[in-house]
Protein backbone atom coordinates (compact mmCIF):
# COMPACT_ATOMS: atom_id res chain seq x y z
CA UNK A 1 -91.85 14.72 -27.24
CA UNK A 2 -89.61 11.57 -27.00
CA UNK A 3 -87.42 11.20 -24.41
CA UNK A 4 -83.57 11.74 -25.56
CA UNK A 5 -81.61 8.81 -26.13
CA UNK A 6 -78.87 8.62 -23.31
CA UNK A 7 -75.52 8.23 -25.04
CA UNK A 8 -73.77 4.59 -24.58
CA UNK A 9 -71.33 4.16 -22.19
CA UNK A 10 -68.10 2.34 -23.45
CA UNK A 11 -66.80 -0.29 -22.24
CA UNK A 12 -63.01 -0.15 -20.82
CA UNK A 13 -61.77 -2.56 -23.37
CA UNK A 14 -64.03 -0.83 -26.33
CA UNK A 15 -61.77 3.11 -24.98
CA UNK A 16 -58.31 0.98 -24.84
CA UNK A 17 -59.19 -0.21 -28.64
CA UNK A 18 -60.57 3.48 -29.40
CA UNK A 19 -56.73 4.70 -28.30
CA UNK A 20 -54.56 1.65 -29.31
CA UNK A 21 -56.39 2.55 -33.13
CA UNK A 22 -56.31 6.63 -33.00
CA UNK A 23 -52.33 5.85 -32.01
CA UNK A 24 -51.71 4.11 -34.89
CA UNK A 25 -53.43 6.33 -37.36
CA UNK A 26 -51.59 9.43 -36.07
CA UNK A 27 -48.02 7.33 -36.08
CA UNK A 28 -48.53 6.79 -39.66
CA UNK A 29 -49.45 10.15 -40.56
CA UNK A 30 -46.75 11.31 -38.74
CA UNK A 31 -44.28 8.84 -40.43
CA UNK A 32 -45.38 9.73 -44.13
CA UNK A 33 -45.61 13.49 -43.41
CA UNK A 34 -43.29 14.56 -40.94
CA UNK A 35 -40.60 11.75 -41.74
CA UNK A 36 -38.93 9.56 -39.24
CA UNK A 37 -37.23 12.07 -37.31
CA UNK A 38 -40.20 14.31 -37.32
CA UNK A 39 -42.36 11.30 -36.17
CA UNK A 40 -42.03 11.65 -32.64
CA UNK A 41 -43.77 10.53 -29.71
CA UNK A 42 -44.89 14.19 -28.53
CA UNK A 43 -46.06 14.69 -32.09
CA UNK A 44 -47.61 11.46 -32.45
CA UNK A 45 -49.60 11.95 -29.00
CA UNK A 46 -51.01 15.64 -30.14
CA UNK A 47 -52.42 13.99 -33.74
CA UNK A 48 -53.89 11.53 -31.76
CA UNK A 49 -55.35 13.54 -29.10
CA UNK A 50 -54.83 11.17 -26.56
CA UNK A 51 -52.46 11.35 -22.90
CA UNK A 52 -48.85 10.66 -22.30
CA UNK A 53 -50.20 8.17 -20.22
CA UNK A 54 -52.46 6.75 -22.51
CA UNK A 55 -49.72 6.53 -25.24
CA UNK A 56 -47.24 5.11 -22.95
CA UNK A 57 -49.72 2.18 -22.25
CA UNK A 58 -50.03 0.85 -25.15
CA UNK A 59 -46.48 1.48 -26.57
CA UNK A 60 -43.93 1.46 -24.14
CA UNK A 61 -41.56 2.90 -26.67
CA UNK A 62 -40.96 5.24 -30.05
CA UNK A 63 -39.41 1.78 -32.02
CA UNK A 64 -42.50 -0.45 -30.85
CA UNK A 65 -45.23 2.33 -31.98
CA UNK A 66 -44.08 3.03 -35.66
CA UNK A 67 -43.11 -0.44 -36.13
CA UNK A 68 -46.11 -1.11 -35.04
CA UNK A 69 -48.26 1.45 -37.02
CA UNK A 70 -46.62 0.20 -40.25
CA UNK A 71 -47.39 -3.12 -39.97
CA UNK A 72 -50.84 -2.57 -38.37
CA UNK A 73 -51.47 -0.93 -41.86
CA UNK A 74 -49.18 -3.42 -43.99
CA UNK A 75 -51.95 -6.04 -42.83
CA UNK A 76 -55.06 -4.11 -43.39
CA UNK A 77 -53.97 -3.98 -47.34
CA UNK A 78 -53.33 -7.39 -47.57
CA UNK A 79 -56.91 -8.03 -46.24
CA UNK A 80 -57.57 -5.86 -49.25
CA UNK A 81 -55.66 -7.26 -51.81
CA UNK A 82 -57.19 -10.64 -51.19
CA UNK A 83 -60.57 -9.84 -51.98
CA UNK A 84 -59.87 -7.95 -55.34
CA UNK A 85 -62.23 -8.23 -58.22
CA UNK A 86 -60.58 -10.25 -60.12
CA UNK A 87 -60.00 -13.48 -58.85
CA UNK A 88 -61.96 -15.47 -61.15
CA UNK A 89 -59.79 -15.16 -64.46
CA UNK A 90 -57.29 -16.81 -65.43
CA UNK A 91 -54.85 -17.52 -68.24
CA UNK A 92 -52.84 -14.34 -69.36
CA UNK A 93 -55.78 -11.44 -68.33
CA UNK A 94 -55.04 -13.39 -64.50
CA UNK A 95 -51.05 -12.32 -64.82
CA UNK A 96 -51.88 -8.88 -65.71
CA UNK A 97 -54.46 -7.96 -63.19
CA UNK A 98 -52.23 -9.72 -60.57
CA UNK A 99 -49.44 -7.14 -62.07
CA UNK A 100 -51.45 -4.59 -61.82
CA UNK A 101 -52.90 -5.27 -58.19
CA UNK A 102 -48.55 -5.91 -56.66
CA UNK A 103 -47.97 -2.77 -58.24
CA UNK A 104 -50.67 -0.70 -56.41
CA UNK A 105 -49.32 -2.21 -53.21
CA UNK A 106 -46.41 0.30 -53.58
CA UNK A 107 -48.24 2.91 -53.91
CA UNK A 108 -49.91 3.30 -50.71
CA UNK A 109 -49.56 5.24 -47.79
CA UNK A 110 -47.48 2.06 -45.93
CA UNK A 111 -44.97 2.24 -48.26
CA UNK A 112 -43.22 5.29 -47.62
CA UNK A 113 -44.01 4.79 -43.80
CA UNK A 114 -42.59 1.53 -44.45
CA UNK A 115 -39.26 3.46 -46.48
CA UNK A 116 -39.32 5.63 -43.54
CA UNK A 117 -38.35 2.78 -40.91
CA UNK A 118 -36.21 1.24 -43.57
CA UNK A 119 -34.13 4.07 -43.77
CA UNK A 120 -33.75 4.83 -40.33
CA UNK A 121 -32.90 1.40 -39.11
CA UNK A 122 -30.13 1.60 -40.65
CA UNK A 123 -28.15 3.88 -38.19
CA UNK A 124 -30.46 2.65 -35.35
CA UNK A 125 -29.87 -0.42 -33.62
CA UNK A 126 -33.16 -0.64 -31.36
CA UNK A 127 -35.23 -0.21 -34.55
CA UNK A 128 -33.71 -2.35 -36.18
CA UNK A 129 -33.95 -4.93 -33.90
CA UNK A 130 -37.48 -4.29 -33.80
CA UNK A 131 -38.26 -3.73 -37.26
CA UNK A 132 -36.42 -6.99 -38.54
CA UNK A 133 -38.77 -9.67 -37.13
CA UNK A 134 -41.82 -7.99 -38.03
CA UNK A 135 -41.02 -6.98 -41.70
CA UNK A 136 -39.90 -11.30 -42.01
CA UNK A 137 -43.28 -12.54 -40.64
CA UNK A 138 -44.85 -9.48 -43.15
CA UNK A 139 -42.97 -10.43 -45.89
CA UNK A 140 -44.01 -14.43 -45.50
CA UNK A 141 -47.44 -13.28 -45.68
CA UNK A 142 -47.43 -11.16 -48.26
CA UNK A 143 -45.84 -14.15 -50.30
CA UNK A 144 -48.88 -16.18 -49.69
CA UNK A 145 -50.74 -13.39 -50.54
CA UNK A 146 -49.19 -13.07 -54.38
CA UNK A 147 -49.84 -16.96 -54.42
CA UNK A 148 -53.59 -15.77 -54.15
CA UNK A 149 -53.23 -12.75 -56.75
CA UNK A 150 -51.86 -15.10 -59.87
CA UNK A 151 -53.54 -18.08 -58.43
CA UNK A 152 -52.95 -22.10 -58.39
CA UNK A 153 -52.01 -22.48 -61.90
CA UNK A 154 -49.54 -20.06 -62.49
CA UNK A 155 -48.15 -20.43 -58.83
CA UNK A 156 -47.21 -24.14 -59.72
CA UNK A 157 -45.12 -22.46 -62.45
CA UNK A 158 -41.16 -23.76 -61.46
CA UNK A 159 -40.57 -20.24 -62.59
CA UNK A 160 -42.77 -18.28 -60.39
CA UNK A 161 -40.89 -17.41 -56.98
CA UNK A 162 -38.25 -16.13 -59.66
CA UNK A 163 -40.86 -13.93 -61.51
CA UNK A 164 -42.40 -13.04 -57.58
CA UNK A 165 -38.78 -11.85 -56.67
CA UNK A 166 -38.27 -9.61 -60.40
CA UNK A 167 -41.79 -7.83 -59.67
CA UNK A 168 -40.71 -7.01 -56.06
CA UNK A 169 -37.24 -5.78 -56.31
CA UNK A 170 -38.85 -3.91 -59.62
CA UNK A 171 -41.21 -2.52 -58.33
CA UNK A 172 -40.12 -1.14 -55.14
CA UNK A 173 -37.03 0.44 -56.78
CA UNK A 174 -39.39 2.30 -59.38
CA UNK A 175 -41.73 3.15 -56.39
CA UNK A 176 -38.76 4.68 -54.97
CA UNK A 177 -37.91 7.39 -58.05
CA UNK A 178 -41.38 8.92 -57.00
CA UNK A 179 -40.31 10.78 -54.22
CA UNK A 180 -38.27 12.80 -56.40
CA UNK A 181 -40.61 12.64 -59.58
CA UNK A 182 -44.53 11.61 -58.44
CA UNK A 183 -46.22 10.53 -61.42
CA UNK A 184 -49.43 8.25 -62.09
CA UNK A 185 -48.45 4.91 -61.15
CA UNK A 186 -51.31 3.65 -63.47
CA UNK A 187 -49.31 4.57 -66.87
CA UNK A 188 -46.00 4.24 -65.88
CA UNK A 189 -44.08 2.57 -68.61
CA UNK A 190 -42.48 -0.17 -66.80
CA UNK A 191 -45.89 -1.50 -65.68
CA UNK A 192 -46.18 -2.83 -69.00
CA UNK A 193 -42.59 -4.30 -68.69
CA UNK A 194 -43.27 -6.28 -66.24
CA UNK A 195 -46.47 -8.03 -67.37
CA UNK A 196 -45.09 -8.69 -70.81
CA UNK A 197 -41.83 -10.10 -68.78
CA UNK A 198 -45.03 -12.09 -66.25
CA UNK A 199 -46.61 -13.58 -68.87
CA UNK A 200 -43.52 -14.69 -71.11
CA UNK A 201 -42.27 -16.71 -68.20
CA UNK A 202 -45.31 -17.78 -66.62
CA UNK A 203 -46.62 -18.46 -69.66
CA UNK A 204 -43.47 -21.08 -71.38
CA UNK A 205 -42.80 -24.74 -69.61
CA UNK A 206 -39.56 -24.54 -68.40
């Protein structure tokens, strides 16, 4: 009989990233299920299974650890979104799969942890303070990002940081009406809207 295979010991750095990534995955459950005020750093710890100590290490406080858990999963969609399927079309079928792909974004799981910290920084300075610089260097790269989902021709459009800004402020308010009514995103009405309204101005010189 074979001798068993001793388990592998982990390196310190390979436990601290173990941690750092079981904290963030708890803060964001925590965030979309318990809400903000439920999302607290007791709670957060027990999900996580992890020590005070532990927690405390990598996040000295509450702010810095949901702030950071939204935008720790803000970035690993973006990775996503640029390497959908459709990158190779183009003309009219590129608009509406680009459409379709910035709508799914606000649908996720960081969106309402996102509306969470929104919300609540609004009566709270110290999150504030620490959400505001973060959700500026997000929002520049999610920008590029939607360069890459319509790609080089129809970025080039003088009309298209117009039509960008439409489909964001759009979209998120819609997003918003689901936590009273949840629906399927995939027929809502107004995604149609909003590739017809793509495509008409992306589509015409200006």
């Amino acid at each position: 009989m074979a001798a068993p295979i001793p388990p592998t010991r982990r390196t310190q750095g390979e436990r601290r990233a173990s941690s750092h990534q079981l904290i963030l995955d708890a803060a964001v459950e925590s965030l979309v299920e318990d809400g903000y005020a439920g999302a607290t750093t007791v709670t957060i710890q027990a999900r996580a299974g992890v020590s005070r100590g532990r927690l405390l290490h990598h996040f000295p406080s509450r702010s810095a650890l949901l702030v950071a858990a939204a935008q720790h999963l803000a970035v690993e969609r973006l990775i996503d979104v640029e390497t959908w399927p459709h990158a190779d079309t183009t003309g009219p079928e590129r608009i509406d799969r680009a459409v379709e792909q910035l709508w799914s974004t606000f649908c996720t799981t960081y969106f309402w942890a996102a509306m969470e910290l929104w919300i609540a920084a609004r009566n709270d300075e110290a999150l504030r303070a620490e959400l505001l610089p973060q959700e500026r260097g997000l929002g520049a790269a999610i920008q590029r990002v939607v360069v890459t989902l319509f790609g080089a021709e129809h970025a080039a459009h003088p009309a298209f940081d117009d039509v960008r800004e439409l489909l964001f402020t759009g979209m998120r308010g819609v997003a918003l009406t689901y936590a009273l009514d949840p629906r399927d995103p995939r027929t809502d009405p107004h995604l149609a809207l909003w590739k017809r309204t793509a495509r008409r101005l992306l589509a015409t010189p200006e």
